[in-house]
C-alpha atoms as a PDB file:
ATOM      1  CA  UNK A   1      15.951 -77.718 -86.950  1.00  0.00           C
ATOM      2  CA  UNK A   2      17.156 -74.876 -84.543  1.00  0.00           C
ATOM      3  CA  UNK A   3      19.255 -76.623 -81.993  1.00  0.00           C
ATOM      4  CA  UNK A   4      20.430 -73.251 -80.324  1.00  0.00           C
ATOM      5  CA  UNK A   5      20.284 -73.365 -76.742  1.00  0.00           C
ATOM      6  CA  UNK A   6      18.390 -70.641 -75.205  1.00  0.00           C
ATOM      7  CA  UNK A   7      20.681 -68.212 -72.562  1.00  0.00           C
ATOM      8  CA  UNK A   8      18.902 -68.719 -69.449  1.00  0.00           C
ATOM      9  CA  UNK A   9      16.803 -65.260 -68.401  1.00  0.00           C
ATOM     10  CA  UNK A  10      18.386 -65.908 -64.604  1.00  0.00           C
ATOM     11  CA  UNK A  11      21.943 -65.149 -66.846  1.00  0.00           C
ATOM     12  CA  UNK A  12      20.431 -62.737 -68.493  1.00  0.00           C
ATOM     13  CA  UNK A  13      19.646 -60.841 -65.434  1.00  0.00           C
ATOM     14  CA  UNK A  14      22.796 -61.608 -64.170  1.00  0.00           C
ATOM     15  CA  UNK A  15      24.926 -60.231 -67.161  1.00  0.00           C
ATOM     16  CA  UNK A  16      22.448 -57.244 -67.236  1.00  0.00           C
ATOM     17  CA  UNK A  17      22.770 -56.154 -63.958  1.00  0.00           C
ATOM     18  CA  UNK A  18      26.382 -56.365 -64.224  1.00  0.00           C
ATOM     19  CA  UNK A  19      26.005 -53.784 -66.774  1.00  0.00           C
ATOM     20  CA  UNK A  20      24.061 -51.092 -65.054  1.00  0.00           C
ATOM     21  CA  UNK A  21      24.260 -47.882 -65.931  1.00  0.00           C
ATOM     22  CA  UNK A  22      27.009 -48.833 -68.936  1.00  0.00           C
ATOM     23  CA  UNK A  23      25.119 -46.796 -71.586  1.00  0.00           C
ATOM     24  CA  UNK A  24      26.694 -48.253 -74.178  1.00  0.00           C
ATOM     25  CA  UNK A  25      26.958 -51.492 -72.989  1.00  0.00           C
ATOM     26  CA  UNK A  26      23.736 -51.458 -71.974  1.00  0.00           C
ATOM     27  CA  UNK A  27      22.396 -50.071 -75.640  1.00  0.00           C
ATOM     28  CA  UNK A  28      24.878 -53.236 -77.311  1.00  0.00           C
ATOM     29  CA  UNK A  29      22.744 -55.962 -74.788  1.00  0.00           C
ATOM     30  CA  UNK A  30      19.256 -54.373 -75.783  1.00  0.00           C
ATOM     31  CA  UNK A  31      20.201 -55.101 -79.710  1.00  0.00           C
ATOM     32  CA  UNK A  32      21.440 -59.552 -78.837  1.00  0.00           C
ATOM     33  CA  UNK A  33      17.541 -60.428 -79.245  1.00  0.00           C
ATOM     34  CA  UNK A  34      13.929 -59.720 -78.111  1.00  0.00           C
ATOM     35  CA  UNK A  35      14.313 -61.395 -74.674  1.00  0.00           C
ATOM     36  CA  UNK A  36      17.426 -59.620 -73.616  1.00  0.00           C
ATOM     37  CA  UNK A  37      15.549 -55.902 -74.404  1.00  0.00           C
ATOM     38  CA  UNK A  38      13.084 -55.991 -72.065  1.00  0.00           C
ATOM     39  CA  UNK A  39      15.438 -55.861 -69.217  1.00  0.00           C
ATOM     40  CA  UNK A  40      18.126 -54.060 -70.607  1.00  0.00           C
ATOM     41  CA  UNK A  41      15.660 -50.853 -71.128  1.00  0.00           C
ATOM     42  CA  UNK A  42      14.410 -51.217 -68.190  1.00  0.00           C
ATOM     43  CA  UNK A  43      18.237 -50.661 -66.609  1.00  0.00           C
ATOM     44  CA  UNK A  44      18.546 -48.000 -69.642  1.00  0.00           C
ATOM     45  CA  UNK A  45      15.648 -46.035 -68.171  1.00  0.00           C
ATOM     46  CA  UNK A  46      16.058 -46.336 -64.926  1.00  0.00           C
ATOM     47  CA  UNK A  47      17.590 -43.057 -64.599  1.00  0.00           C
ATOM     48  CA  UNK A  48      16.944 -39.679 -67.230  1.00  0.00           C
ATOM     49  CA  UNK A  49      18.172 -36.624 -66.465  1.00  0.00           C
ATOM     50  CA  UNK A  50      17.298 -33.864 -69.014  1.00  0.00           C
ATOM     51  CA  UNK A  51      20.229 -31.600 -69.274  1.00  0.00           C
ATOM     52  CA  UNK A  52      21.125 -30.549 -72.638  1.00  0.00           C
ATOM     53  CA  UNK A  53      23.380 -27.256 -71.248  1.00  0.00           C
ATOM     54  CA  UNK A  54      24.997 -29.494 -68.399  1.00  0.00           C
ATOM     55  CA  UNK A  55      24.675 -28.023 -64.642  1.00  0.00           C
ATOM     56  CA  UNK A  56      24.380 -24.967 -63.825  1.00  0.00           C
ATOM     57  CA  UNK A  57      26.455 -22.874 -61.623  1.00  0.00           C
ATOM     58  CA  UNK A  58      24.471 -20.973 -59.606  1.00  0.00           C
ATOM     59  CA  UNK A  59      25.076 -16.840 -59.161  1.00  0.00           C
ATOM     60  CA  UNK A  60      26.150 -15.365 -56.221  1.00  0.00           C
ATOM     61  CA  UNK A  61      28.131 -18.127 -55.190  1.00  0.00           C
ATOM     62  CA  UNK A  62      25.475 -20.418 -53.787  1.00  0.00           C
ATOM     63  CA  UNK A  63      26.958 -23.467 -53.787  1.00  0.00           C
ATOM     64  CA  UNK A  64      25.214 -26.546 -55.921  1.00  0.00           C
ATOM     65  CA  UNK A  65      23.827 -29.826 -53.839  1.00  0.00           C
ATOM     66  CA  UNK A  66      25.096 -32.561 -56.039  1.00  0.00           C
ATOM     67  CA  UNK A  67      28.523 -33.114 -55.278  1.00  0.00           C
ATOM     68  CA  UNK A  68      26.820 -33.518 -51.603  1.00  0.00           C
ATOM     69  CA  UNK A  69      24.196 -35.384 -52.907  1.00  0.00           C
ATOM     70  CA  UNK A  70      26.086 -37.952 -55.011  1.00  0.00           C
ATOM     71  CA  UNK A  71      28.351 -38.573 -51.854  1.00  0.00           C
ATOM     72  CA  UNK A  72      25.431 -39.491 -49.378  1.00  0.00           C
ATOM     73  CA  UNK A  73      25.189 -43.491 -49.479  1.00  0.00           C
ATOM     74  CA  UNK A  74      21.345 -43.356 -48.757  1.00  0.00           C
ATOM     75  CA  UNK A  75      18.470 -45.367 -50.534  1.00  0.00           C
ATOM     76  CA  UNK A  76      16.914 -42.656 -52.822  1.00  0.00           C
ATOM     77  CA  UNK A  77      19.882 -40.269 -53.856  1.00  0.00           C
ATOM     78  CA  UNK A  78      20.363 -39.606 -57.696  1.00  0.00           C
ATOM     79  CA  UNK A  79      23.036 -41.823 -59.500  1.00  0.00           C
ATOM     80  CA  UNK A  80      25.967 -39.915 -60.781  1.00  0.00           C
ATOM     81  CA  UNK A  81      24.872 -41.041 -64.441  1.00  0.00           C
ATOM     82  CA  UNK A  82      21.983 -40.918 -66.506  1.00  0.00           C
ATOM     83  CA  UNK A  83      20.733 -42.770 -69.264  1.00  0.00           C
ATOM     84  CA  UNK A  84      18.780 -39.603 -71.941  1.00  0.00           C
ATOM     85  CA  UNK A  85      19.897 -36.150 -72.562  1.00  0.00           C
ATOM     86  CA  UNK A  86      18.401 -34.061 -74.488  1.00  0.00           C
ATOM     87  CA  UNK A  87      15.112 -31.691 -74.698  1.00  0.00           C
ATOM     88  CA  UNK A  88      11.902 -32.357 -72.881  1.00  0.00           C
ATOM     89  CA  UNK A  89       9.933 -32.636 -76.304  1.00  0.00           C
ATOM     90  CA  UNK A  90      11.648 -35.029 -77.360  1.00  0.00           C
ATOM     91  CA  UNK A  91      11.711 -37.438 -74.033  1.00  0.00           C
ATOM     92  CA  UNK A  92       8.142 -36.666 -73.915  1.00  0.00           C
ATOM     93  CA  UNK A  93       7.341 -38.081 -77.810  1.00  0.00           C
ATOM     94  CA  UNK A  94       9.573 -40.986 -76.884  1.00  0.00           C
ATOM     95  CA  UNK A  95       7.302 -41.638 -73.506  1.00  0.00           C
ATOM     96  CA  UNK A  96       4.314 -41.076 -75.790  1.00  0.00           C
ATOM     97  CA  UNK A  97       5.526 -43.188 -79.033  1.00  0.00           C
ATOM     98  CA  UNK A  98       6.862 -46.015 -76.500  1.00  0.00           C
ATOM     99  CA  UNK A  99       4.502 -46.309 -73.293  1.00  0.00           C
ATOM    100  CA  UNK A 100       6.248 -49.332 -71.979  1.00  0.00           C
ATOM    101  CA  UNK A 101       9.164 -47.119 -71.235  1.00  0.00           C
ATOM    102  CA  UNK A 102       7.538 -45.190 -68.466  1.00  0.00           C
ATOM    103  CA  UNK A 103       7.553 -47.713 -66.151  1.00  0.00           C
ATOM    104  CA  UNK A 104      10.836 -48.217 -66.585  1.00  0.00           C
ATOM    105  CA  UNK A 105      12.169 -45.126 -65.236  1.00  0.00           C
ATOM    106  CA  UNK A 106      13.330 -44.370 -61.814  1.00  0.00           C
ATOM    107  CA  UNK A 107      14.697 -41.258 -60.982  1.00  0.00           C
ATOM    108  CA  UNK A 108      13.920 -38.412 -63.078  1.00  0.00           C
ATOM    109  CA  UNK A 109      15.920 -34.834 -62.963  1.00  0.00           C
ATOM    110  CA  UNK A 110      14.584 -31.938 -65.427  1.00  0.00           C
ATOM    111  CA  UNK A 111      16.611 -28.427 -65.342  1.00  0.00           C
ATOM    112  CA  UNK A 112      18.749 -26.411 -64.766  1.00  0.00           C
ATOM    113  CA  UNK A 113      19.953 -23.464 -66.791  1.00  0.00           C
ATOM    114  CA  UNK A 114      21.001 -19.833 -66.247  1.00  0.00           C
ATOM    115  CA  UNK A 115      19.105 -18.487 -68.522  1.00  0.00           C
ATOM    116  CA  UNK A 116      15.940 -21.176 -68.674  1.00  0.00           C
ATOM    117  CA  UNK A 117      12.860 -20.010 -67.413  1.00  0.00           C
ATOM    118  CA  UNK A 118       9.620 -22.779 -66.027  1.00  0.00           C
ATOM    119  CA  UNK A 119       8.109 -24.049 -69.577  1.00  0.00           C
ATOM    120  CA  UNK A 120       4.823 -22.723 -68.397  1.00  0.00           C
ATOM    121  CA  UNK A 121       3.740 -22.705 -72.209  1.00  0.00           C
ATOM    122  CA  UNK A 122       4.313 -26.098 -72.554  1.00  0.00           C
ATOM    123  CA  UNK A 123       2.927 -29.245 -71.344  1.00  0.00           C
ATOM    124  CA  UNK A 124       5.874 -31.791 -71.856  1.00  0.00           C
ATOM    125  CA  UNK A 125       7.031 -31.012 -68.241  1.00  0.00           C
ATOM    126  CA  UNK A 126       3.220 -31.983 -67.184  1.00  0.00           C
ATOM    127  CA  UNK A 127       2.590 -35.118 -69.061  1.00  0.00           C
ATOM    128  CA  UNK A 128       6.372 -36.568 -68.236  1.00  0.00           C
ATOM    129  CA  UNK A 129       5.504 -35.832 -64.916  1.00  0.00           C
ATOM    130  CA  UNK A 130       1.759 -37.769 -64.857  1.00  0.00           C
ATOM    131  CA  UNK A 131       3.044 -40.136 -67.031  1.00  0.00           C
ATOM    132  CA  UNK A 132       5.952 -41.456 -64.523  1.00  0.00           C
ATOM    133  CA  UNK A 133       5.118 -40.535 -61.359  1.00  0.00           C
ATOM    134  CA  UNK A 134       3.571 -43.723 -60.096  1.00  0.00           C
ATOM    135  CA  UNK A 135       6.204 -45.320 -60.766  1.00  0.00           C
ATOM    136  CA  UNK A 136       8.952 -42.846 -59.841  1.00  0.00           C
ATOM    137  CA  UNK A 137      11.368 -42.663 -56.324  1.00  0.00           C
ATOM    138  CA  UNK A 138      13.033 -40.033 -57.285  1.00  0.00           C
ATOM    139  CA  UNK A 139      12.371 -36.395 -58.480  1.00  0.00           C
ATOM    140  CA  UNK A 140      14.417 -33.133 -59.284  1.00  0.00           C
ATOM    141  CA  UNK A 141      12.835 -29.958 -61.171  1.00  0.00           C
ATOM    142  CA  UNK A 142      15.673 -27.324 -60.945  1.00  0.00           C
ATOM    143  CA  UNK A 143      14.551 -23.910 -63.013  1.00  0.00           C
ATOM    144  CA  UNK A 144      15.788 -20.671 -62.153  1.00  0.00           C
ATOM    145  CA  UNK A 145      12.640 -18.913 -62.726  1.00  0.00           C
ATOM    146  CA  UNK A 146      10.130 -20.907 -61.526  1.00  0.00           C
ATOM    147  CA  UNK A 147       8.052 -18.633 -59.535  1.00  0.00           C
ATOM    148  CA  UNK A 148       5.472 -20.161 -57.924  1.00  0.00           C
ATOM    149  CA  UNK A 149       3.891 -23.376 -56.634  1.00  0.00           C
ATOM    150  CA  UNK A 150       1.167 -23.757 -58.372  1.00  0.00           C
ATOM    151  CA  UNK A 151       3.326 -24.484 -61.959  1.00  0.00           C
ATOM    152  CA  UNK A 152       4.217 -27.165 -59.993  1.00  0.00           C
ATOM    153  CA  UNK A 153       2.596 -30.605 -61.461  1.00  0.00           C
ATOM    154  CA  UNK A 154       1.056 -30.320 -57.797  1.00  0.00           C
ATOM    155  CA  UNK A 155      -1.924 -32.850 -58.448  1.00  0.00           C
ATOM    156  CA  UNK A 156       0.257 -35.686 -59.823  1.00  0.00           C
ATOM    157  CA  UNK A 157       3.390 -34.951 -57.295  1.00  0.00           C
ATOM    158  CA  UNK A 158       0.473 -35.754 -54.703  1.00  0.00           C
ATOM    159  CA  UNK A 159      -0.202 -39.083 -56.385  1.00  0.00           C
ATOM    160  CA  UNK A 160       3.240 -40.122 -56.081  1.00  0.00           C
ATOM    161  CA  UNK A 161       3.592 -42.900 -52.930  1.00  0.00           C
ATOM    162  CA  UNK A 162       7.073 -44.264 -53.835  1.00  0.00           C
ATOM    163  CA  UNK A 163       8.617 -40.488 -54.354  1.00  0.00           C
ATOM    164  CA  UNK A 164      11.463 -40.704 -51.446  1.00  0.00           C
ATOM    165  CA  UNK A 165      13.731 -38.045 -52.648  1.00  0.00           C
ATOM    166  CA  UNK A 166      12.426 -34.800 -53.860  1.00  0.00           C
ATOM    167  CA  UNK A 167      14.888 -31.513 -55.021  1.00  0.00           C
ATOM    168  CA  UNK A 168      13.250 -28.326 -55.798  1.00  0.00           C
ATOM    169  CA  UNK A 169      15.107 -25.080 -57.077  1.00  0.00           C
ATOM    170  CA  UNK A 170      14.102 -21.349 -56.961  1.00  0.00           C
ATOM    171  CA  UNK A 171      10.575 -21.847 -56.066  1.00  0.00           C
ATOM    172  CA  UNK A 172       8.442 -19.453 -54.375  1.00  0.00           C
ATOM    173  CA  UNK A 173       5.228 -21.015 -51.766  1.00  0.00           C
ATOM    174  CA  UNK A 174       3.011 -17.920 -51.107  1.00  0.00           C
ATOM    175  CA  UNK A 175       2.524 -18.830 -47.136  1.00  0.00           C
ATOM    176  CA  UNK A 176       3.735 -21.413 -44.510  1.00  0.00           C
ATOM    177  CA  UNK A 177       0.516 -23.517 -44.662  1.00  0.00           C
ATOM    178  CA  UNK A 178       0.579 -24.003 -48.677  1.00  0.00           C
ATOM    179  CA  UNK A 179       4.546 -24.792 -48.090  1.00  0.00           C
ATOM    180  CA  UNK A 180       3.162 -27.236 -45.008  1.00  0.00           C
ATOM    181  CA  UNK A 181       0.702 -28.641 -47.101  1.00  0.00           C
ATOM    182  CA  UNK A 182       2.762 -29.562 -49.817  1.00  0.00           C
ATOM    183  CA  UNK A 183       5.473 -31.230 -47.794  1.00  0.00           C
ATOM    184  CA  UNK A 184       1.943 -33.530 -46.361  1.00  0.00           C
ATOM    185  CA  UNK A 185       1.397 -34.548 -50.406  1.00  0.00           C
ATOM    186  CA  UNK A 186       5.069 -37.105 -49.946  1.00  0.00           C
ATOM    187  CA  UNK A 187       4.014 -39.399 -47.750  1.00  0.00           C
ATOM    188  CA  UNK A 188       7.321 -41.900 -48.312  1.00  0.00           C
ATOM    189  CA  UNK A 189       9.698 -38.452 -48.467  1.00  0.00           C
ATOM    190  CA  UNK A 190      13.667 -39.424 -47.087  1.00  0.00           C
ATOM    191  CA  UNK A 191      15.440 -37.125 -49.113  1.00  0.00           C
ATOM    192  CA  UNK A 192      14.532 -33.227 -49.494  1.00  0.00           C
ATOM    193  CA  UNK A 193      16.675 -30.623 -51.237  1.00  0.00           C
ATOM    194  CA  UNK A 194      15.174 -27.376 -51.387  1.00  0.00           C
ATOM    195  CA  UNK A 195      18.228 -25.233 -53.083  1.00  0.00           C
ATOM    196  CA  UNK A 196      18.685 -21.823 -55.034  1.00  0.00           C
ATOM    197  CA  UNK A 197      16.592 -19.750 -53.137  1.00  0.00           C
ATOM    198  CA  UNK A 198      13.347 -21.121 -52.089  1.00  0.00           C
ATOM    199  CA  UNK A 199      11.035 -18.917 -50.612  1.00  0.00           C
ATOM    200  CA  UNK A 200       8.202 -18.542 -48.431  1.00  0.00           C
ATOM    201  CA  UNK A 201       6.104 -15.105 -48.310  1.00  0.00           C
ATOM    202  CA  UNK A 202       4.066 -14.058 -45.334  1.00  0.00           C
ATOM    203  CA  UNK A 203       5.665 -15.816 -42.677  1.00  0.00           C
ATOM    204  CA  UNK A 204       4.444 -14.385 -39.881  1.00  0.00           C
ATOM    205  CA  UNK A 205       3.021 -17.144 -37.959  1.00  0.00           C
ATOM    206  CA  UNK A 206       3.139 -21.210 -38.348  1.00  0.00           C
ATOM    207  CA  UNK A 207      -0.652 -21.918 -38.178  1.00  0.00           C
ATOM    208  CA  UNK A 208      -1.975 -25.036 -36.947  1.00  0.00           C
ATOM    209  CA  UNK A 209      -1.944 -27.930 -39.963  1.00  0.00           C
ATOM    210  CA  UNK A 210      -4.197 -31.110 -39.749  1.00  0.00           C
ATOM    211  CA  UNK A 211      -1.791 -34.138 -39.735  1.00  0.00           C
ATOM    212  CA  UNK A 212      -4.425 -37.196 -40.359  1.00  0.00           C
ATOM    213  CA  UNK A 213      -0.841 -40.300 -40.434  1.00  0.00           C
ATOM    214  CA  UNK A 214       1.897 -41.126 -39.461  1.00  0.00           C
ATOM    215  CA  UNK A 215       5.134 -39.016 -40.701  1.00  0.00           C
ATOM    216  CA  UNK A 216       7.414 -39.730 -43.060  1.00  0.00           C
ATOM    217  CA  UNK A 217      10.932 -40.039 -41.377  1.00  0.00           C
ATOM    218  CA  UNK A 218      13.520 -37.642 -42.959  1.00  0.00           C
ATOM    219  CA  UNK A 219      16.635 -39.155 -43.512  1.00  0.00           C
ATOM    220  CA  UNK A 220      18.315 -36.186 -45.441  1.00  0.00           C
ATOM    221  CA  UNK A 221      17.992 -32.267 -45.607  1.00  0.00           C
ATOM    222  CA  UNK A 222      19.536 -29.638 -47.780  1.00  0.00           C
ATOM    223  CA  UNK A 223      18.551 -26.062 -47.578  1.00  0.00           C
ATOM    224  CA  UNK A 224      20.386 -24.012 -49.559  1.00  0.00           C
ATOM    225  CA  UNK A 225      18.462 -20.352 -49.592  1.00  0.00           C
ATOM    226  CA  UNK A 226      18.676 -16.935 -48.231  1.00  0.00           C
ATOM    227  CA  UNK A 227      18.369 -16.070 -44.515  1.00  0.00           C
ATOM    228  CA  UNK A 228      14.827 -15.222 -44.273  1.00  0.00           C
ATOM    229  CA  UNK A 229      13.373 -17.982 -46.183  1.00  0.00           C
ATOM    230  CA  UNK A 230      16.355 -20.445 -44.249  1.00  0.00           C
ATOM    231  CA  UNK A 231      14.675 -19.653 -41.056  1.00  0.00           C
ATOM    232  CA  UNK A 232      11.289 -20.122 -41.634  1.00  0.00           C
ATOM    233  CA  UNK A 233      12.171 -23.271 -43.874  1.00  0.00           C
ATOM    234  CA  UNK A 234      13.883 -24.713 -40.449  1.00  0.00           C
ATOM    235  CA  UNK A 235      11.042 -23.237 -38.161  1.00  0.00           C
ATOM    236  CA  UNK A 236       8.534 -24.962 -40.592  1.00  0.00           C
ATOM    237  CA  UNK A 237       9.949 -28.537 -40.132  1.00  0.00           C
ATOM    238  CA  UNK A 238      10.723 -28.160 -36.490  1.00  0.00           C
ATOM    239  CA  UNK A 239       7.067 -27.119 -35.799  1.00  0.00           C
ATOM    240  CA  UNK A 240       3.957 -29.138 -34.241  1.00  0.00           C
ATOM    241  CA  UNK A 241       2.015 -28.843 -37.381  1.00  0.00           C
ATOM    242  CA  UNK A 242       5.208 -30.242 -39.745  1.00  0.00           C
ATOM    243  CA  UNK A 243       4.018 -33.036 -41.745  1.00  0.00           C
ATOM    244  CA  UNK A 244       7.428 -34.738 -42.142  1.00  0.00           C
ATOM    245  CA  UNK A 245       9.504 -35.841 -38.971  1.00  0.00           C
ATOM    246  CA  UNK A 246      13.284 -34.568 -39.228  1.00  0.00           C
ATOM    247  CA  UNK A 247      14.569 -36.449 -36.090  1.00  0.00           C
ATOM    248  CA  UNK A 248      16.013 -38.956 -37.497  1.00  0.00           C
ATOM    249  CA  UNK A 249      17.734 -37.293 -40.319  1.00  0.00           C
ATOM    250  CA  UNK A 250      21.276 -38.631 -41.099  1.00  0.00           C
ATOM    251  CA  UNK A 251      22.376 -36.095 -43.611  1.00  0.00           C
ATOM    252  CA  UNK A 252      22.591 -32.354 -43.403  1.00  0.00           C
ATOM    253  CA  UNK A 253      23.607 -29.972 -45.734  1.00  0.00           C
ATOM    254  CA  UNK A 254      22.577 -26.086 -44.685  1.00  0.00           C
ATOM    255  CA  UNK A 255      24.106 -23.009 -46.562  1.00  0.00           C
ATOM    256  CA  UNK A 256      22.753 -19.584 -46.143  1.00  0.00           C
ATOM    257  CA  UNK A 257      23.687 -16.732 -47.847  1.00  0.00           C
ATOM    258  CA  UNK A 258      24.051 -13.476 -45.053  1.00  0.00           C
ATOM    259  CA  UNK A 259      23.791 -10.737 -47.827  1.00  0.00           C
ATOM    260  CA  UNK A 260      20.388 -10.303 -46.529  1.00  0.00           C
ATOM    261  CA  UNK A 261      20.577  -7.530 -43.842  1.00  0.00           C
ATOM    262  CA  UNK A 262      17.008  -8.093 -42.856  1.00  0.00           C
ATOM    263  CA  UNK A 263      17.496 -11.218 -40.549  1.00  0.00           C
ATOM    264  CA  UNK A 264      20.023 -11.187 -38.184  1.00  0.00           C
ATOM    265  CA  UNK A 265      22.828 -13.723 -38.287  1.00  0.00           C
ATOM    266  CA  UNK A 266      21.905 -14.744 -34.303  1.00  0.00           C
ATOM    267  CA  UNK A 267      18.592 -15.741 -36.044  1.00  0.00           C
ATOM    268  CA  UNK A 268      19.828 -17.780 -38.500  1.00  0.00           C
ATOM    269  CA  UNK A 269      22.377 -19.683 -35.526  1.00  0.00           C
ATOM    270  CA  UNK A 270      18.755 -19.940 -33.438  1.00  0.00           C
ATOM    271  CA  UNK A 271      17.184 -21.731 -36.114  1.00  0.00           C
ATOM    272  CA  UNK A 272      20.644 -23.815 -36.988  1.00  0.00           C
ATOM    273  CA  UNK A 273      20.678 -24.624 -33.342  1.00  0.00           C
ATOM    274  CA  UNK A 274      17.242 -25.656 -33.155  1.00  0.00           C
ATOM    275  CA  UNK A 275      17.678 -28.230 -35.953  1.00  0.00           C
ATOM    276  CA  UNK A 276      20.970 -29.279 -35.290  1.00  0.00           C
ATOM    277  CA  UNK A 277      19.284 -30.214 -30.986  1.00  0.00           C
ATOM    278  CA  UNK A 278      16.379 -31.825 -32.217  1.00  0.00           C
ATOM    279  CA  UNK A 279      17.900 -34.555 -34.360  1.00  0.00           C
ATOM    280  CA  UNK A 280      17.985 -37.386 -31.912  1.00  0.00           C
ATOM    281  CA  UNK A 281      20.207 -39.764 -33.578  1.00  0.00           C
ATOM    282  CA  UNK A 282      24.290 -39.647 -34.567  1.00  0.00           C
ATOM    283  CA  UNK A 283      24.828 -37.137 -37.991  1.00  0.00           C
ATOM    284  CA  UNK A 284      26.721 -39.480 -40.528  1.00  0.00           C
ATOM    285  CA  UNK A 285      27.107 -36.393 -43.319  1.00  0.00           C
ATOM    286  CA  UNK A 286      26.812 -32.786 -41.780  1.00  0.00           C
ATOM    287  CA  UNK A 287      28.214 -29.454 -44.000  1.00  0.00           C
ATOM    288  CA  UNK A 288      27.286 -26.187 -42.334  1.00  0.00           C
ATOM    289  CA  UNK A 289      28.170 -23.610 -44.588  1.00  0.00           C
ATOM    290  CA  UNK A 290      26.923 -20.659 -42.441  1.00  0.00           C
ATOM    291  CA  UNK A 291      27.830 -18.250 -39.872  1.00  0.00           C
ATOM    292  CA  UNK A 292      27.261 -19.560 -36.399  1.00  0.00           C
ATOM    293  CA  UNK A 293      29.058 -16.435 -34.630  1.00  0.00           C
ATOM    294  CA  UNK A 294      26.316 -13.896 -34.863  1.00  0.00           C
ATOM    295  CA  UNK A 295      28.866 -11.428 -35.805  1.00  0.00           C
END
């Protein structure tokens, strides 16, 4: 007759939450028996970040968003570790071969390499994407070559009510309204990072957007781009027709790079200015990165 006394699961919980984020402790608790892996993949999961090249460093001295990132104590940020690295086929077999995984994760962060271009000819991207999005708070697609919006896994980014923090990298929208419209697919945004030159074409005018609720309030902002697209960027969120509300945000990271002789640096202070006057509440993280002079 077994006379083993069964561990508690409150314990369990206890002595796995203790743990989070220790890989390999975390891997040792998943292997005691079948009712401590459960939870122990769950806190294994929780966070991926596909990276098999490690960060990039991006050229022309723009600087990268996750030292500031990592530093903001705000609901929604990335954690400094990660539980998977490796390529996306083989995440996306594992999500496939394993569907109670998916649930699981968390945070998800896919990219970002020198000389990686947008999988466009591949689908693992896509059908991570669909397969975790309901479930996920956190999202970061970082490719250097990522041209447009529409490679985007638009549809299920839409679909997405918990996503809170959201970084994009060197993506180009092809007007204000399609930029507009998809900051109005996050309706629980907090956290936006667009970095490494994102870019808006034919911004000539900010039309007129139906907002049909309530915004989402921003809580943090990075823009990290080139003068053009950092002005209309700014001009976008501070208009009527925004679908996000950036007066309350806490955290503020702008950097723009001034090689770009077509804007003027007085335009890029306007726009700075702008922002900076319409946040109602106290800044607890602010980095400004730019030239405020005009000269």
């Amino acid at each position: 007759m077994d006379k083993r006394i069964p561990i508690p699961l409150e314990l369990i919980d206890i002595i796995i939450s203790e743990c989070h984020l220790n890989i390999s402790t975390l891997r040792s608790c998943s292997l005691v028996s079948r009712s401590w892996s459960p939870l122990a993949q769950s806190h294994l999961f929780s966070h991926v970040r596909i990276e098999p090249e490690g960060l990039c460093t991006f050229p022309g001295g723009l600087y990268s968003t996750d030292e500031f990132s990592y530093q903001v104590e705000y609901q929604g940020v990335p954690s400094a570790n990660f539980s998977h690295c490796g390529k996306l086929a083989t995440f996306a077999a594992l999500l496939k071969s394993t569907p109670h995984l998916g649930p699981f994760v968390r945070e998800l962060h896919v990219g970002a390499y020198l000389d990686e271009v947008w999988p466009r000819d591949s689908s693992d991207i896509r059908e991570i994407v669909n397969i975790l999005l309901p479930k996920l708070f956190s999202l970061t697609i970082k490719f250097h070559k990522l041209q447009s919006w529409e490679e985007l896994p638009i549809i299920a980014i839409s679909e997405s009510p918990k996503l809170t923090y959201l970084e994009l990298s060197h993506i180009l929208f092809p007007s204000v309204s399609s930029f507009l419209i998809f900051l109005g697919t996050l309706p629980a945004l907090r956290v936006l990072i667009l970095d490494g030159d994102v870019c808006i074409e034919n911004a000539a005018s900010i039309s007129q957007v139906q907002i049909v609720r309530s915004k989402p309030q921003l809580r943090a902002l990075t823009v990290h781009t080139t003068p053009s697209s950092y002005c209309t960027i700014l001009d976008c969120l501070l208009s009527p027709s925004s679908p996000i509300d950036v007066a309350a945000i806490q955290s503020l990271s702008l950097f723009c790079r001034l090689r770009d002789k077509i804007t003027p640096n007085t335009a890029v202070t306007q726009s700075t200015t702008r922002l900076l006057t319409h946040i109602s509440g106290p800044l607890e993280h602010l980095r400004l990165p730019v030239t405020l002079t005009g000269q």
